[in-house]
C-alpha atoms as a PDB file:
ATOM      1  CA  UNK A   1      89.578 -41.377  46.440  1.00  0.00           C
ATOM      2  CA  UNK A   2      90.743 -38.467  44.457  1.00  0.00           C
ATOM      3  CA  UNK A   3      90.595 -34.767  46.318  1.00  0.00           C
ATOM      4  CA  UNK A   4      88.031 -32.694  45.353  1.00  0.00           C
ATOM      5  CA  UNK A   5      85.193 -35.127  44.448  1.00  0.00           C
ATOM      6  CA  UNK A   6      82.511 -35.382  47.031  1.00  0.00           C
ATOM      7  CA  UNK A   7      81.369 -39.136  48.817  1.00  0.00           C
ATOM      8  CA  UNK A   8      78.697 -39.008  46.215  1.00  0.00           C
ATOM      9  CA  UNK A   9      80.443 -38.316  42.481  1.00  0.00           C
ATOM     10  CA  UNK A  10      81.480 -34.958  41.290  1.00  0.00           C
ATOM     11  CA  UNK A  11      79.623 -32.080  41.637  1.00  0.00           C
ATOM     12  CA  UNK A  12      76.839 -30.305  39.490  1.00  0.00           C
ATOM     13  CA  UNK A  13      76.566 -27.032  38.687  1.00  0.00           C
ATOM     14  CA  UNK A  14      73.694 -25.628  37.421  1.00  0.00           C
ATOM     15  CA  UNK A  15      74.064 -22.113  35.683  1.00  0.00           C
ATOM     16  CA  UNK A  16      71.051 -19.720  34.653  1.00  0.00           C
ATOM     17  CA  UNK A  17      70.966 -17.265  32.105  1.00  0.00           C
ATOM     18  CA  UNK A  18      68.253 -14.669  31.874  1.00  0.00           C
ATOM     19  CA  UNK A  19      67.293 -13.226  28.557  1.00  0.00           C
ATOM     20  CA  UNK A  20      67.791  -9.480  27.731  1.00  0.00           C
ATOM     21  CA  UNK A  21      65.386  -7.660  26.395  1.00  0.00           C
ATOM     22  CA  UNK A  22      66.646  -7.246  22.687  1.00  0.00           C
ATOM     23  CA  UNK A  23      66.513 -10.880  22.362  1.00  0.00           C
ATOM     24  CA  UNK A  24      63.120 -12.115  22.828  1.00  0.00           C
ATOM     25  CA  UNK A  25      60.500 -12.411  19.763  1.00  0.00           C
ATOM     26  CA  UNK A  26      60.414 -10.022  17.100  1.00  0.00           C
ATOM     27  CA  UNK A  27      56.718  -9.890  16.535  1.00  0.00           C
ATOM     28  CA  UNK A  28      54.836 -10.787  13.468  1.00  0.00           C
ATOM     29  CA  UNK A  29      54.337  -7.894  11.517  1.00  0.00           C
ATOM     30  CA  UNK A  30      56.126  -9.185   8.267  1.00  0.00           C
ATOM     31  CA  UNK A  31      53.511 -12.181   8.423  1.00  0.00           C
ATOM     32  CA  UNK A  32      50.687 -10.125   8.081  1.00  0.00           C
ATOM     33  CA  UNK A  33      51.998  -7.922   5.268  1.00  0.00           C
ATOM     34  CA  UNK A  34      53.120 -11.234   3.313  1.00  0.00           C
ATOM     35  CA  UNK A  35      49.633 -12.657   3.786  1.00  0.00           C
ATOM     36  CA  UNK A  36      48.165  -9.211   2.214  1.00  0.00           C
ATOM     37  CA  UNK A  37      50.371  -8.606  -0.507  1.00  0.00           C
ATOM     38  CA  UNK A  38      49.425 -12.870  -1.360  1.00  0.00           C
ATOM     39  CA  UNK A  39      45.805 -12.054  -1.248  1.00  0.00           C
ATOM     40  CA  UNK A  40      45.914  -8.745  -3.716  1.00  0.00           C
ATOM     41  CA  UNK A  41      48.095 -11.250  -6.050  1.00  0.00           C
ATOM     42  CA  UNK A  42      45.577 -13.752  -5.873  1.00  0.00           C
ATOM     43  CA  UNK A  43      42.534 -11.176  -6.508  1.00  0.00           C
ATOM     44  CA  UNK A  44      44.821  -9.684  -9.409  1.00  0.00           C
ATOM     45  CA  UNK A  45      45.541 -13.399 -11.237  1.00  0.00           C
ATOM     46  CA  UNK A  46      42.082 -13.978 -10.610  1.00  0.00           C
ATOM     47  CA  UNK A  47      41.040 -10.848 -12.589  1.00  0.00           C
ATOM     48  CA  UNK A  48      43.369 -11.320 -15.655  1.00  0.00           C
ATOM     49  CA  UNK A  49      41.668 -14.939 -15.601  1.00  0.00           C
ATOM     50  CA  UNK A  50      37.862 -13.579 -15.522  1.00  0.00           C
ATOM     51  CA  UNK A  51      38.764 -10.993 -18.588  1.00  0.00           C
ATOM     52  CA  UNK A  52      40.511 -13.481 -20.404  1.00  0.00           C
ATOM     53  CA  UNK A  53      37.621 -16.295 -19.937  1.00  0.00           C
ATOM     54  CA  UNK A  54      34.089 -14.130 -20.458  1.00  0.00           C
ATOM     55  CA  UNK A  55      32.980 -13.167 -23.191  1.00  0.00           C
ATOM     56  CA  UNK A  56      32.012  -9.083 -24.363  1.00  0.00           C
ATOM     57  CA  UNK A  57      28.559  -9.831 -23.153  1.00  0.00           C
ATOM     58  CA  UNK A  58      29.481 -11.183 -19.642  1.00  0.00           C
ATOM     59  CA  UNK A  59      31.699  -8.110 -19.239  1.00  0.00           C
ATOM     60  CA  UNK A  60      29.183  -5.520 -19.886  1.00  0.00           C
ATOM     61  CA  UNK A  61      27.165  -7.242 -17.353  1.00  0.00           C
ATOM     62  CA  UNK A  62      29.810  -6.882 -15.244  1.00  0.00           C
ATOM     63  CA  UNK A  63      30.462  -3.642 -15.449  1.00  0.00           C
ATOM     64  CA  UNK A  64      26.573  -2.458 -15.265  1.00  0.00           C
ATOM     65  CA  UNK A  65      26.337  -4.281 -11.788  1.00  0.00           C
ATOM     66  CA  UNK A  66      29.184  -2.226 -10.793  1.00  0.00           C
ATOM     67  CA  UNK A  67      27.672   0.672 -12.042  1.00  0.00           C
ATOM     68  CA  UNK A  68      23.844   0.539 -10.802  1.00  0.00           C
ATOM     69  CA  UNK A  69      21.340   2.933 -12.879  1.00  0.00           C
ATOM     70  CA  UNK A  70      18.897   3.770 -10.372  1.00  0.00           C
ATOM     71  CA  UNK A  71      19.887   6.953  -8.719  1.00  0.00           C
ATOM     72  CA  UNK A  72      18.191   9.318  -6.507  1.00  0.00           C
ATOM     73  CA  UNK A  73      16.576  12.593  -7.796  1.00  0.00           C
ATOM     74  CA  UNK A  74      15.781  15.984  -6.328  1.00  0.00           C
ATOM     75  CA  UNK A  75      11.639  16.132  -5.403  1.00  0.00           C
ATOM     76  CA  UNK A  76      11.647  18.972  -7.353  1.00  0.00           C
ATOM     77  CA  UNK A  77      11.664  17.040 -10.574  1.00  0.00           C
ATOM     78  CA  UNK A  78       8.171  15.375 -10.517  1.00  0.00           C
ATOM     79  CA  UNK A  79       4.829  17.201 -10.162  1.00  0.00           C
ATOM     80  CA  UNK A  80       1.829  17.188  -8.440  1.00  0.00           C
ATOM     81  CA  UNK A  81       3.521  14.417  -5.780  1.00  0.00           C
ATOM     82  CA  UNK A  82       3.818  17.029  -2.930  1.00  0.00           C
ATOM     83  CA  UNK A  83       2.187  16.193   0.283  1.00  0.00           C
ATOM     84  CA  UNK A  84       2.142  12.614   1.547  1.00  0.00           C
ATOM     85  CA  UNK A  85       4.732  11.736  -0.372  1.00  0.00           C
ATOM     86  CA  UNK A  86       7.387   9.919   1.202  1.00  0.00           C
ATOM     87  CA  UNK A  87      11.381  10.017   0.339  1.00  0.00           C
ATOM     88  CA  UNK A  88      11.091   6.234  -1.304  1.00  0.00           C
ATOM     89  CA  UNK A  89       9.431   8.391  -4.601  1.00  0.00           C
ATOM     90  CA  UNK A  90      12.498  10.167  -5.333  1.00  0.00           C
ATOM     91  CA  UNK A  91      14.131   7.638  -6.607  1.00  0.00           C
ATOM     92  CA  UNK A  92      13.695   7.009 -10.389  1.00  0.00           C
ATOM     93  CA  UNK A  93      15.171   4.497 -13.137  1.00  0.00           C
ATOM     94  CA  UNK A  94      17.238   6.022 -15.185  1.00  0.00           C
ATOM     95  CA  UNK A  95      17.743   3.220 -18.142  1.00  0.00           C
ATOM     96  CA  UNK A  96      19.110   4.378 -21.857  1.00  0.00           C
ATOM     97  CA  UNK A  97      15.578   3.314 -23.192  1.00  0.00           C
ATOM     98  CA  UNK A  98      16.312   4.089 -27.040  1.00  0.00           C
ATOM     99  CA  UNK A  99      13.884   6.524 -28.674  1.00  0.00           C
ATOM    100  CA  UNK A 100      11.088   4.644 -31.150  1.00  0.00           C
ATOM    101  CA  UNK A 101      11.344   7.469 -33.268  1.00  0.00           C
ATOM    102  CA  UNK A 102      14.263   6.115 -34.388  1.00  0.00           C
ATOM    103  CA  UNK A 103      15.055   2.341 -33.144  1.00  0.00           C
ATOM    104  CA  UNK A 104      11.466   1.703 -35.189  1.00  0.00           C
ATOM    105  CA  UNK A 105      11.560  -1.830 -33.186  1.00  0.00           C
ATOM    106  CA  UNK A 106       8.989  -2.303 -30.161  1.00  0.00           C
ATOM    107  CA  UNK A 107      10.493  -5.196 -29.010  1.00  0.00           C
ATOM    108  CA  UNK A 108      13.595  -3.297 -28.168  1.00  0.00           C
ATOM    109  CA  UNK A 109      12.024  -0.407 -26.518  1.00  0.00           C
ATOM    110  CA  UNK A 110       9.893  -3.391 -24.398  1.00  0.00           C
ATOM    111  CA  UNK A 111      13.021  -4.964 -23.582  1.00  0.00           C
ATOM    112  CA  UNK A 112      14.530  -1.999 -22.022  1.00  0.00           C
ATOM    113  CA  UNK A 113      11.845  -0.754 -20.039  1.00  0.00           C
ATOM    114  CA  UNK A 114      11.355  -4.278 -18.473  1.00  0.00           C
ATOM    115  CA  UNK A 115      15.173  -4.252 -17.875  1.00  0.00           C
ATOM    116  CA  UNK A 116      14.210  -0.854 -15.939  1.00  0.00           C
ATOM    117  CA  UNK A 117      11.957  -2.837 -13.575  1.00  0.00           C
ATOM    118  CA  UNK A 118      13.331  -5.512 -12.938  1.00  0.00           C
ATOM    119  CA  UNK A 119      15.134  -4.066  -9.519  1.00  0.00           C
ATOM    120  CA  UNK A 120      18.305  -4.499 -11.048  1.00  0.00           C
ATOM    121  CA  UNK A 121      21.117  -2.789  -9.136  1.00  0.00           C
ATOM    122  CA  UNK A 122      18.789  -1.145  -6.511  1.00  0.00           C
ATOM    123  CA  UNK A 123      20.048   0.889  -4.289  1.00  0.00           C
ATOM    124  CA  UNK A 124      17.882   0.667  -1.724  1.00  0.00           C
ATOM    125  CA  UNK A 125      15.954  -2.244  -0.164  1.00  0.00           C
ATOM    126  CA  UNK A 126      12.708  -0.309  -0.087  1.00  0.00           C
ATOM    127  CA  UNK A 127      12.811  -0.122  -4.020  1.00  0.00           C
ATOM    128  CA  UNK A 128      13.254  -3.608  -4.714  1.00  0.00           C
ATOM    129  CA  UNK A 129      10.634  -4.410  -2.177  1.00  0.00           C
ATOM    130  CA  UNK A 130       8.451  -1.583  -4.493  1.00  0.00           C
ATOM    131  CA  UNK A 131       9.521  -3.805  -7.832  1.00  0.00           C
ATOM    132  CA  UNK A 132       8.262  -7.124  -6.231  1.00  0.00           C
ATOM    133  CA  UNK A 133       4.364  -5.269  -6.837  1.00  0.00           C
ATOM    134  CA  UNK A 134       5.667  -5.560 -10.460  1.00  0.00           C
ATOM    135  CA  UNK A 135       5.168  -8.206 -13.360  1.00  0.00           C
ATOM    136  CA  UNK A 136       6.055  -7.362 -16.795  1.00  0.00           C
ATOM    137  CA  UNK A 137       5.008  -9.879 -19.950  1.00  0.00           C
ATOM    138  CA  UNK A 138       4.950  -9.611 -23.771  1.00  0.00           C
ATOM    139  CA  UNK A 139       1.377  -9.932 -25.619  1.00  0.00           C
ATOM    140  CA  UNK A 140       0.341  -9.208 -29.326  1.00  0.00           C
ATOM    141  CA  UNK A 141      -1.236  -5.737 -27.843  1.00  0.00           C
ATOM    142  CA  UNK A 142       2.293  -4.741 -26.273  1.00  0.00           C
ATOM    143  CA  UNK A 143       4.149  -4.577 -23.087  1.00  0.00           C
ATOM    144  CA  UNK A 144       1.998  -5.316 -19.922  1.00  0.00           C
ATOM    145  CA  UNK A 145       3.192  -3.966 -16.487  1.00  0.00           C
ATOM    146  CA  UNK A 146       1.177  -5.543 -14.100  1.00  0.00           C
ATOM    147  CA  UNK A 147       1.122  -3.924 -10.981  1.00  0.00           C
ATOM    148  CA  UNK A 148      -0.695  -6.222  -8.417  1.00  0.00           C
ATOM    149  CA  UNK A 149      -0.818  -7.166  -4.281  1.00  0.00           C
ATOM    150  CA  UNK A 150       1.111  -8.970  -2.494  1.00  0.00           C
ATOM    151  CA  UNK A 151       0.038 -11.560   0.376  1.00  0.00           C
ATOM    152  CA  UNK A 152       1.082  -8.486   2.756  1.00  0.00           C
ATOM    153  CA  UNK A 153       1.035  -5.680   0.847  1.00  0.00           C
ATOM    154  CA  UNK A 154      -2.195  -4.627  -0.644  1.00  0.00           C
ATOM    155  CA  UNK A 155      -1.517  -1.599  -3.453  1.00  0.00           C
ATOM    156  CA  UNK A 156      -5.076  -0.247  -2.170  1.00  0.00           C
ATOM    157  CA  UNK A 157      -6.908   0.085   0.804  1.00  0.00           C
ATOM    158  CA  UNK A 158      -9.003  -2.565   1.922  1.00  0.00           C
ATOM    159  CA  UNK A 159     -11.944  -2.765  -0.730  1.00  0.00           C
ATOM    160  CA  UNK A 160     -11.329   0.779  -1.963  1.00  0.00           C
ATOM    161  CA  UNK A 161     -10.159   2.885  -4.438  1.00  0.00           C
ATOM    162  CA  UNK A 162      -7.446   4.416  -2.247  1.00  0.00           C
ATOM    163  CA  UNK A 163      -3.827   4.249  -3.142  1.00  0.00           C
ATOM    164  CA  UNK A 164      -1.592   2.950  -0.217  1.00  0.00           C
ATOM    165  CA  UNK A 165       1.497   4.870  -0.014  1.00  0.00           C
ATOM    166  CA  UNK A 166       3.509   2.110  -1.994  1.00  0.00           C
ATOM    167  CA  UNK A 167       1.458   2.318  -4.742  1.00  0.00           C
ATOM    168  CA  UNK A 168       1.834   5.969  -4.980  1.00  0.00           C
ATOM    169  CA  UNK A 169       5.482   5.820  -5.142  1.00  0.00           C
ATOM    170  CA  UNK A 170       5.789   3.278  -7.423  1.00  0.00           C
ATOM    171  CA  UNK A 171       4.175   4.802  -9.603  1.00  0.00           C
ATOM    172  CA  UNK A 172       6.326   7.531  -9.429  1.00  0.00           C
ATOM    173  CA  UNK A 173       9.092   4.905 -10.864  1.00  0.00           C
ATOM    174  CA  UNK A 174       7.264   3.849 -13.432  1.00  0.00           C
ATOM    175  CA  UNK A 175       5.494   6.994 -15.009  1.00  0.00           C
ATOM    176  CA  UNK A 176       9.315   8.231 -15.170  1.00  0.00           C
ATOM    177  CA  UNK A 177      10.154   4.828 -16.899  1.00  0.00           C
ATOM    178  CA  UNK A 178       7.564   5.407 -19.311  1.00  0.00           C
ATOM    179  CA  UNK A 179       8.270   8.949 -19.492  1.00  0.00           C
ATOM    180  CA  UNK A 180      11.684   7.965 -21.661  1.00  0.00           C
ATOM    181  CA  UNK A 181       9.241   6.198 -24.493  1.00  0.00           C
ATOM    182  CA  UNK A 182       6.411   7.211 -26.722  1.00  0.00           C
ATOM    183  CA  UNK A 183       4.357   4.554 -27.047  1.00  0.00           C
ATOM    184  CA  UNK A 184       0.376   5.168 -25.805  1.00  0.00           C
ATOM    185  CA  UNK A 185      -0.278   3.011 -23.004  1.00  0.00           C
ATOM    186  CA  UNK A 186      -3.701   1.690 -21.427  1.00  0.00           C
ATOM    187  CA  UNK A 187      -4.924   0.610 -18.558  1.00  0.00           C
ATOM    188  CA  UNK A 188      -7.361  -2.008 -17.598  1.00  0.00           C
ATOM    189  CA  UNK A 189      -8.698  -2.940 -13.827  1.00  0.00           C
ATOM    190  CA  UNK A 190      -9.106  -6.275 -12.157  1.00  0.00           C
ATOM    191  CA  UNK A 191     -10.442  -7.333  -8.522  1.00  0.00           C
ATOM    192  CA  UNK A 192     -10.823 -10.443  -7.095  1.00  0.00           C
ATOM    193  CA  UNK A 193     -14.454 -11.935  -6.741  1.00  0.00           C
ATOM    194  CA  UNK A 194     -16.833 -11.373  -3.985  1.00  0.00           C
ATOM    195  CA  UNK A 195     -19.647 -13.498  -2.449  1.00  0.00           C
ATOM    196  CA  UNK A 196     -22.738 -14.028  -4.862  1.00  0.00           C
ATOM    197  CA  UNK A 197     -24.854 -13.628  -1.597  1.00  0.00           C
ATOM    198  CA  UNK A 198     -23.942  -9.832  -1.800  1.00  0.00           C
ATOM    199  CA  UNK A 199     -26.740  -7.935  -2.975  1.00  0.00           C
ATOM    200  CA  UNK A 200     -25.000  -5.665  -5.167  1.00  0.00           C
ATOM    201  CA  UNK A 201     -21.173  -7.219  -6.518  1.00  0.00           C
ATOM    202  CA  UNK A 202     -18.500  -4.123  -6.046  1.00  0.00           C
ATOM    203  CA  UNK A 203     -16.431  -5.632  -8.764  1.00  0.00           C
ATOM    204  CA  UNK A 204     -17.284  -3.460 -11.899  1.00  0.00           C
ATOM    205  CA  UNK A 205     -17.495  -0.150 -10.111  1.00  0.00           C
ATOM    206  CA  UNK A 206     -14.009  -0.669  -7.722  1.00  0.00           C
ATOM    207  CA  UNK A 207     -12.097  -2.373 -10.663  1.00  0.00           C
ATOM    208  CA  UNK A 208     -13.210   1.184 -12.661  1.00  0.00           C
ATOM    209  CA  UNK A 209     -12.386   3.529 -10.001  1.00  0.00           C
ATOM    210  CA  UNK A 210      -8.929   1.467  -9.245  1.00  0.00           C
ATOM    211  CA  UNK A 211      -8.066   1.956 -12.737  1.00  0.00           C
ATOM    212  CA  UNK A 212      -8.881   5.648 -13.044  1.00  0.00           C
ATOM    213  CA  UNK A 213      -6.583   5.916  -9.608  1.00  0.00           C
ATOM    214  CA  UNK A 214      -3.581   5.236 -11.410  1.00  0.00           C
ATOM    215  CA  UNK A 215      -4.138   6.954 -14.220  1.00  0.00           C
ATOM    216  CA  UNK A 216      -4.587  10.091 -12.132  1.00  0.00           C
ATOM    217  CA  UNK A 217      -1.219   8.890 -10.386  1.00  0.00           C
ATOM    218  CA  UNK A 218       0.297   8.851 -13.394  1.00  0.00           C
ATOM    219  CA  UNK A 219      -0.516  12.188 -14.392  1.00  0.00           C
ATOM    220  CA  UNK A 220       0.376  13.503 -10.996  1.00  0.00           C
ATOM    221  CA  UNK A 221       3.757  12.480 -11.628  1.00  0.00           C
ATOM    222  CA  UNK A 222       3.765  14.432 -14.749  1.00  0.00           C
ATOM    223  CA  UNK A 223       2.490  11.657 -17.294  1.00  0.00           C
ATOM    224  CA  UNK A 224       1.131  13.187 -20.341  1.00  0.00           C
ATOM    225  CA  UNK A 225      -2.661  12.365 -20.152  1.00  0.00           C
ATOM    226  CA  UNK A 226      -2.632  12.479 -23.352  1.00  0.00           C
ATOM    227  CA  UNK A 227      -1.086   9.102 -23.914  1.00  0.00           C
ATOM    228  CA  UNK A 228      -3.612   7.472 -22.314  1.00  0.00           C
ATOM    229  CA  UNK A 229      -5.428   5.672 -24.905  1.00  0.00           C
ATOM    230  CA  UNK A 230      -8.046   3.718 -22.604  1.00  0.00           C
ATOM    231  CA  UNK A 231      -9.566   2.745 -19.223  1.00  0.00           C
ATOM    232  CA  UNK A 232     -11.073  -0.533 -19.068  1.00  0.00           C
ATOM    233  CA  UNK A 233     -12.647  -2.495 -15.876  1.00  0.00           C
ATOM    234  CA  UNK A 234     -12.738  -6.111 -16.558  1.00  0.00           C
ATOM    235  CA  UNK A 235     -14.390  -6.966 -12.975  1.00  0.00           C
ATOM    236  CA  UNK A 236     -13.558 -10.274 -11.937  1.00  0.00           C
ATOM    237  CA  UNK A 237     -13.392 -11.876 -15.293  1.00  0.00           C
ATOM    238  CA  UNK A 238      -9.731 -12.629 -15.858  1.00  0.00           C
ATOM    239  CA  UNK A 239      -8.411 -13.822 -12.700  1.00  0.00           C
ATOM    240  CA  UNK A 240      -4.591 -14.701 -11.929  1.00  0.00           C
ATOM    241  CA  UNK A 241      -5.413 -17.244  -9.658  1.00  0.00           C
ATOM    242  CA  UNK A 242      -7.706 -20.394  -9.599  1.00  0.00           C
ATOM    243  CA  UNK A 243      -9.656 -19.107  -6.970  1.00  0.00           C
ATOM    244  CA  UNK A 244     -11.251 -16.078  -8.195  1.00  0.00           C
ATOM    245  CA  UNK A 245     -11.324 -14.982  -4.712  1.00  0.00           C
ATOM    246  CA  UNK A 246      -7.639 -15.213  -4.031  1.00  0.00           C
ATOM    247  CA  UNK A 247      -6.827 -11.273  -3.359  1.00  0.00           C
ATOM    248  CA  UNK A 248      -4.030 -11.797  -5.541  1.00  0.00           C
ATOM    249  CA  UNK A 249      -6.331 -11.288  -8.093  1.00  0.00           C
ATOM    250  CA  UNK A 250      -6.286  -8.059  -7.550  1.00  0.00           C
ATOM    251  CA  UNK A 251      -4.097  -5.669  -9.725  1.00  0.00           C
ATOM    252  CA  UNK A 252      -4.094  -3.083 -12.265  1.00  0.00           C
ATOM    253  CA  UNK A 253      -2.386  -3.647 -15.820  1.00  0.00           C
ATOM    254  CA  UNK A 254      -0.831  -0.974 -17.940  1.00  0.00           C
ATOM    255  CA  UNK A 255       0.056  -1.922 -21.206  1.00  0.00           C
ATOM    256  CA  UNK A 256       2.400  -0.095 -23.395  1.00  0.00           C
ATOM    257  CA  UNK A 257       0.816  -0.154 -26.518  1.00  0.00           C
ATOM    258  CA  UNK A 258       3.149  -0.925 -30.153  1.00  0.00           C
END
């Protein structure tokens, strides 16, 4: 048996090295800038690919989502909404509505004014809850703007003439939509139908007075009165709905006369 070994085989010896401090990990900092500068290449190729595959049209759109045109206006600017009014009025559309003076084209000046309320880059939430009171439609008289209730949200209260605060301020948006045109404009009032057991049928007298309320909401938000060509109550004769007395029926149409 050589000297040295042990009865057992030769022995082990098992060494252990501790790591110093300077060479553990590194940390992944450089991973994180990598991933960002990979992302703002992406976004970049991703633009170049965009302008290269939309057409003029496309990018105008693009750029006037980017750029919303409803922006907020001082109080100061409309009249006669003082008291009561709350800070959802303040806002206005401003749309380039082209002047009919010269642009000689209805159709045009129609088109733009429904692009005006259509809620279209809103800025607020409250506004484009405002716009859902609104329906716009073409017809040989001219442009109608039907402003009418929602399920929840009556424009007037109960079975009155009274304005509920939302109708008030929309109509702030709209007489300064109008305001940019000048085309006449009338207005014509429609209710829903009531029981025939009623003695006397509040149709013709609340779709009148309804009427007249936004007209004198108009005004208040300095309308000229003087483009008011007509006030018309049509009762319950031209419902919306098939069941006359769905309360959707009820709404009040301005038209913007050619």
């Amino acid at each position: 048996m050589a000297a040295g070994k042990g009865l057992n085989g030769p022995s082990i010896i098992i060494k252990r090295i501790e790591a110093s401090g300077e060479g553990g990990h590194h940390g992944g900092a450089w991973k994180v800038a990598y991933a960002d500068f990979v992302t703002a290449m992406m976004a970049f190729f991703l633009l170049l690919w965009l302008l290269s595959a939309t057409t003029e049209d496309q990018k105008s759109g693009l750029a006037d989502y980017f750029a919303p045109t409803v922006i907020q206006t001082p109080s100061s600017t409309t009249s006669g909404g003082g008291e009561g009014t709350d800070e959802g009025v303040r806002h206005a559309i401003e749309a380039p509505l082209p002047d009919t003076d010269k642009a000689g084209d209805f159709e045009e000046v129609a088109k733009a004014v429904q692009d005006s309320l259509t809620g279209t880059g809103a800025e607020s939430a409250q506004l484009t809850n405002l716009l859902q009171h609104v329906v716009t439609r073409m017809t040989d008289e001219g442009l109608v703007i039907e402003l009418g209730d929602l399920t929840d949200a009556p424009l007037f209260v109960d079975d009155t003439a009274q304005p509920q605060p939302a109708l008030s301020e929309l109509m702030g948006i709209i007489a300064r939509v109008i305001g940019h045109v000048r085309n006449d404009v009338a207005l014509t009032g429609h209710v829903r139908a009531y029981p025939e057991t009623l003695l006397a049928s509040p149709v013709w007298p609340l779709s009148d007075a309804r009427a007249h309320t936004v007209r004198n909401l108009l005004e208040q938000q300095g309308f000229n009165g003087k483009r008011v060509q007509r006030v018309s109550a049509f009762g319950d004769r031209k419902p919306r709905r098939p069941n006359p007395m769905d309360p959707l029926n009820n709404r009040v149409e301005l038209i913007l006369l050619r």
